[in-house]
Protein backbone atom coordinates (compact mmCIF):
# COMPACT_ATOMS: atom_id res chain seq x y z
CA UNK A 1 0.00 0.00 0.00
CA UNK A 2 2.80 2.49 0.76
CA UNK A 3 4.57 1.64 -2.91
CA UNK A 4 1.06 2.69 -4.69
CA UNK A 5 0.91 6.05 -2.29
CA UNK A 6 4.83 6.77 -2.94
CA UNK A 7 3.54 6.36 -6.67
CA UNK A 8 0.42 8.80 -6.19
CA UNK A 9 2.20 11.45 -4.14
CA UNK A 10 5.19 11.16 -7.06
CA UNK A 11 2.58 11.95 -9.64
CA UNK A 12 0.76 14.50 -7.99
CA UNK A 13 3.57 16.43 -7.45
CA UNK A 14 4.40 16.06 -10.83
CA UNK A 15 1.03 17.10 -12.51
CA UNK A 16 1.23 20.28 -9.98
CA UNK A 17 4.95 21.05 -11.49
CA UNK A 18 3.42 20.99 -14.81
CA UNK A 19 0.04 22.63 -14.15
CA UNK A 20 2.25 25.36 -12.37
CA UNK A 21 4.90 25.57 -15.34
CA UNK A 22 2.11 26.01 -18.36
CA UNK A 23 0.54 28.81 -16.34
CA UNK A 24 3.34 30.34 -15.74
CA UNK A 25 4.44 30.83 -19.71
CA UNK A 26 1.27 32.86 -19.70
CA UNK A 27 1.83 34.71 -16.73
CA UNK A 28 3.72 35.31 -13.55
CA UNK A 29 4.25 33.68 -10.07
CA UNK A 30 2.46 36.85 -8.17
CA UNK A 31 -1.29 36.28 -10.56
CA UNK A 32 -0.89 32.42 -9.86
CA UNK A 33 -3.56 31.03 -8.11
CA UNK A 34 -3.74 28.12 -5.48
CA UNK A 35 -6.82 27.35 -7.28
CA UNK A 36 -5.70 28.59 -11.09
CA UNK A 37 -3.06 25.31 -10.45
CA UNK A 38 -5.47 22.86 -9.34
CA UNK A 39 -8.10 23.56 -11.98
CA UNK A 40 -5.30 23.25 -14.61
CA UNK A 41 -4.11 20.01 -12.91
CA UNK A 42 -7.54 18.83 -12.46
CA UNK A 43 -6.26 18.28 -8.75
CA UNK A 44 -8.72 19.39 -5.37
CA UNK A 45 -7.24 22.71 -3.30
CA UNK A 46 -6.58 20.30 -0.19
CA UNK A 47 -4.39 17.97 -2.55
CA UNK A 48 -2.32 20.70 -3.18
CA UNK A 49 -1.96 22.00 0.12
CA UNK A 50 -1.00 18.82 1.78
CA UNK A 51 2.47 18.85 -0.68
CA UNK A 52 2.72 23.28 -0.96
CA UNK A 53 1.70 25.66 1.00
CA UNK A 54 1.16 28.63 -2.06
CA UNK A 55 2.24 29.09 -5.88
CA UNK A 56 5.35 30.13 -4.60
CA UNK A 57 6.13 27.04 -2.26
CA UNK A 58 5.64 25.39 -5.56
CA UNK A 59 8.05 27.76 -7.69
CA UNK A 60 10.58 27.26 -4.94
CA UNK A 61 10.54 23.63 -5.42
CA UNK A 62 10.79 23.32 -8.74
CA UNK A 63 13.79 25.67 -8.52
CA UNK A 64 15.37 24.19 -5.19
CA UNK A 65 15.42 20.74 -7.17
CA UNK A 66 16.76 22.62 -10.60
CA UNK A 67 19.23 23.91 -8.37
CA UNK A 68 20.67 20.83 -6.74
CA UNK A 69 21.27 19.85 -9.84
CA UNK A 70 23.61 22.15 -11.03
CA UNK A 71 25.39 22.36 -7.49
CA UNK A 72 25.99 18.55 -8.01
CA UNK A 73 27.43 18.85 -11.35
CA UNK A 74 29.67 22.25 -9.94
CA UNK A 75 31.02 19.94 -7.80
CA UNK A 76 32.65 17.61 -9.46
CA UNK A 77 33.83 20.24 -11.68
CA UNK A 78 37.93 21.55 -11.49
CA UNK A 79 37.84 24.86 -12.44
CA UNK A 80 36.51 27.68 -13.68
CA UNK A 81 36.21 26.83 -17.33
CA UNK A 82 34.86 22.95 -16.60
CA UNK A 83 32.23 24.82 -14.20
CA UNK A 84 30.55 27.29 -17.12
CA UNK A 85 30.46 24.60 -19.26
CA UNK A 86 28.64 22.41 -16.49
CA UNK A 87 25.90 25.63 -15.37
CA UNK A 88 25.45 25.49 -19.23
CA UNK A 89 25.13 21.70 -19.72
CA UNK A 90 22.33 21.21 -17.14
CA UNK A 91 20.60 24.50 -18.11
CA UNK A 92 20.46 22.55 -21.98
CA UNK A 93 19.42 19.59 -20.17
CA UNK A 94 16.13 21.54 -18.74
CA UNK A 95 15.44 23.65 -21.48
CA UNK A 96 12.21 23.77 -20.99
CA UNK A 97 11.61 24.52 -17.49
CA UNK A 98 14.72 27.15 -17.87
CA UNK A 99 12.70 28.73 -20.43
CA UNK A 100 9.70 29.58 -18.49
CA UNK A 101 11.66 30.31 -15.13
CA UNK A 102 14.29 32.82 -17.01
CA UNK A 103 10.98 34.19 -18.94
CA UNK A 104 9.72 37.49 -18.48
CA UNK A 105 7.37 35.70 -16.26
CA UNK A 106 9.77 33.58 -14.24
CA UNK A 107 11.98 34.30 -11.20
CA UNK A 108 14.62 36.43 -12.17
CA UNK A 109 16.89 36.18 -9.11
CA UNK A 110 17.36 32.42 -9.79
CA UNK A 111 20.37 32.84 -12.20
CA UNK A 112 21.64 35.08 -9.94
CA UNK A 113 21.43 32.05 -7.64
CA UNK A 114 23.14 29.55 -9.92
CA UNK A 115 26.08 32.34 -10.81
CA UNK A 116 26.47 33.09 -7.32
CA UNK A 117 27.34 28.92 -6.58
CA UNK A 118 30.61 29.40 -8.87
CA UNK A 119 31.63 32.36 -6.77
CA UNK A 120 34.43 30.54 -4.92
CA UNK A 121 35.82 28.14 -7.32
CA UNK A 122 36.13 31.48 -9.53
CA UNK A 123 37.16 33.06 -7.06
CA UNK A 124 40.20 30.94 -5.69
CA UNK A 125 41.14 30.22 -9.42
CA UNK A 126 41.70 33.89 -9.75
CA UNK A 127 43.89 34.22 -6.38
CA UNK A 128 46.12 31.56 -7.67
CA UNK A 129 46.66 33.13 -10.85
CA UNK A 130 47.01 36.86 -9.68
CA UNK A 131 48.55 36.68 -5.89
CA UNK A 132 49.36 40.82 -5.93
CA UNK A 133 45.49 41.67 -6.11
CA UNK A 134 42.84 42.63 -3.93
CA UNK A 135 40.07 40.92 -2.33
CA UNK A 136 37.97 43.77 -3.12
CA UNK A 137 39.45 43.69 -6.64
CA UNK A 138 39.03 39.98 -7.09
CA UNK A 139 35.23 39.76 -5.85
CA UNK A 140 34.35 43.39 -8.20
CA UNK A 141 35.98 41.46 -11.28
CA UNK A 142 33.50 38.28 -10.36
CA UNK A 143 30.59 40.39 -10.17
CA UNK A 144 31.49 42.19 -13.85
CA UNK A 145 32.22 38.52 -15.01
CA UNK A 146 28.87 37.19 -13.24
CA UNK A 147 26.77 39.96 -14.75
CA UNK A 148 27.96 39.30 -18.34
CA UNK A 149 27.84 35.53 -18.12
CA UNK A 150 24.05 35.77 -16.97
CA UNK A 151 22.98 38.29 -19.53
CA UNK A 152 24.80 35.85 -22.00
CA UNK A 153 22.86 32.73 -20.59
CA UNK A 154 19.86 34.44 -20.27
CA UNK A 155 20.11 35.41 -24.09
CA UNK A 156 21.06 31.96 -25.07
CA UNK A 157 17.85 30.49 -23.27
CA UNK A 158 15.35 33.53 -24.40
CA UNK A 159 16.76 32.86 -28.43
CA UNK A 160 15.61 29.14 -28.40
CA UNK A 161 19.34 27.18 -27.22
CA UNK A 162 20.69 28.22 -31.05
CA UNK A 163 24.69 27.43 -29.44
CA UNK A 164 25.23 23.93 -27.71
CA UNK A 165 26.32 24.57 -23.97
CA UNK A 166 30.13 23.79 -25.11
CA UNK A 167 29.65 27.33 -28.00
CA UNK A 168 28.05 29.13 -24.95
CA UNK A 169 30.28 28.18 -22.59
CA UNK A 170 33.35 28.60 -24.70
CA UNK A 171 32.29 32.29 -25.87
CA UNK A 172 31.44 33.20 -22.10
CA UNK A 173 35.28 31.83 -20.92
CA UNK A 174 37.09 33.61 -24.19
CA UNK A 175 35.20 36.97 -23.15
CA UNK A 176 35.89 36.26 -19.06
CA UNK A 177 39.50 35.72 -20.81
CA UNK A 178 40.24 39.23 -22.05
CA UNK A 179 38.72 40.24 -18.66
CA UNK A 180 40.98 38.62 -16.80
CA UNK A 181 44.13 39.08 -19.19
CA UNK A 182 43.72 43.20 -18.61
CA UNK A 183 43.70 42.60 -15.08
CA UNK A 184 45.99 40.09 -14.35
């Protein structure tokens, strides 16, 4: 009996991921309803919140989950170069949810999240490689560098994936390069 709920809970949470992703490519988190999600999802109000307690509860899931996927694939990367290449493999890996959530209708602070996670690999690369610089210096440089790399991404999501994560990645380290190369 528990194997058949595991299986029901698993799928409700699913069809309220989806329900909450096709509204959203129509409009934002804030005009989401509890029950605009359950009518799509053909799912009763209490269903939903015994898993979420609001849209947003939702959002953040779908994000938090997103999320530990790219951390876990940052990890195992070696520097700074393997690590773009590995924020841009698993965004091209969940196109589709990166679409809506980097949409005009999605959470825009949520790149700024999954920039921020390379901060210290970046940011120990660079101390290595320039030992006469700043602190202050080193972390204004990451923020230039983490600004340009998430317009770039953004732009590459927004235009339909037209470069494969290694073109993205490559044109965001060659650019990061001539950054780095005037200041170091």
């Amino acid at each position: 009996m528990g194997r058949k709920n595991d299986r029901r809970v698993k799928y409700t949470k699913m069809v309220l991921k989806q329900s909450l992703l096709q509204l959203m490519q129509k409009q934002s988190i804030q005009k989401i309803t509890v029950t605009d999600i359950c009518k799509n999802a053909d799912i009763n109000r209490n269903t939903f919140y015994s898993h979420y307690s609001s849209p947003e509860d939702l959002l953040n899931t779908i994000e938090s989950e997103l999320f530990k996927k790219i951390r876990l694939s940052l990890d195992t990367s070696n520097d700074a170069r393997t690590a773009t290449l590995e924020i841009c493999q698993s965004i091209w890996n969940n196109q589709e949810l990166c679409k809506i959530i980097f949409s005009e209708n999605g959470d825009r602070k949520f790149m700024k999240r999954v920039t921020t996670i390379a901060h210290d690999k970046f940011i120990a690369e660079w101390k290595v490689m320039s030992k006469h610089h700043s602190n202050d210096l080193l972390e204004k440089t990451y923020i230039f560098t983490e600004n340009g790399t998430t317009a770039i991404i953004q732009n590459w999501i927004m235009n339909g994936f037209i470069e494969s994560p290694e073109e993205i990645a490559a044109f965001i380290d060659e650019i990061n390069k001539v950054v780095l190369d005037t200041l170091f």
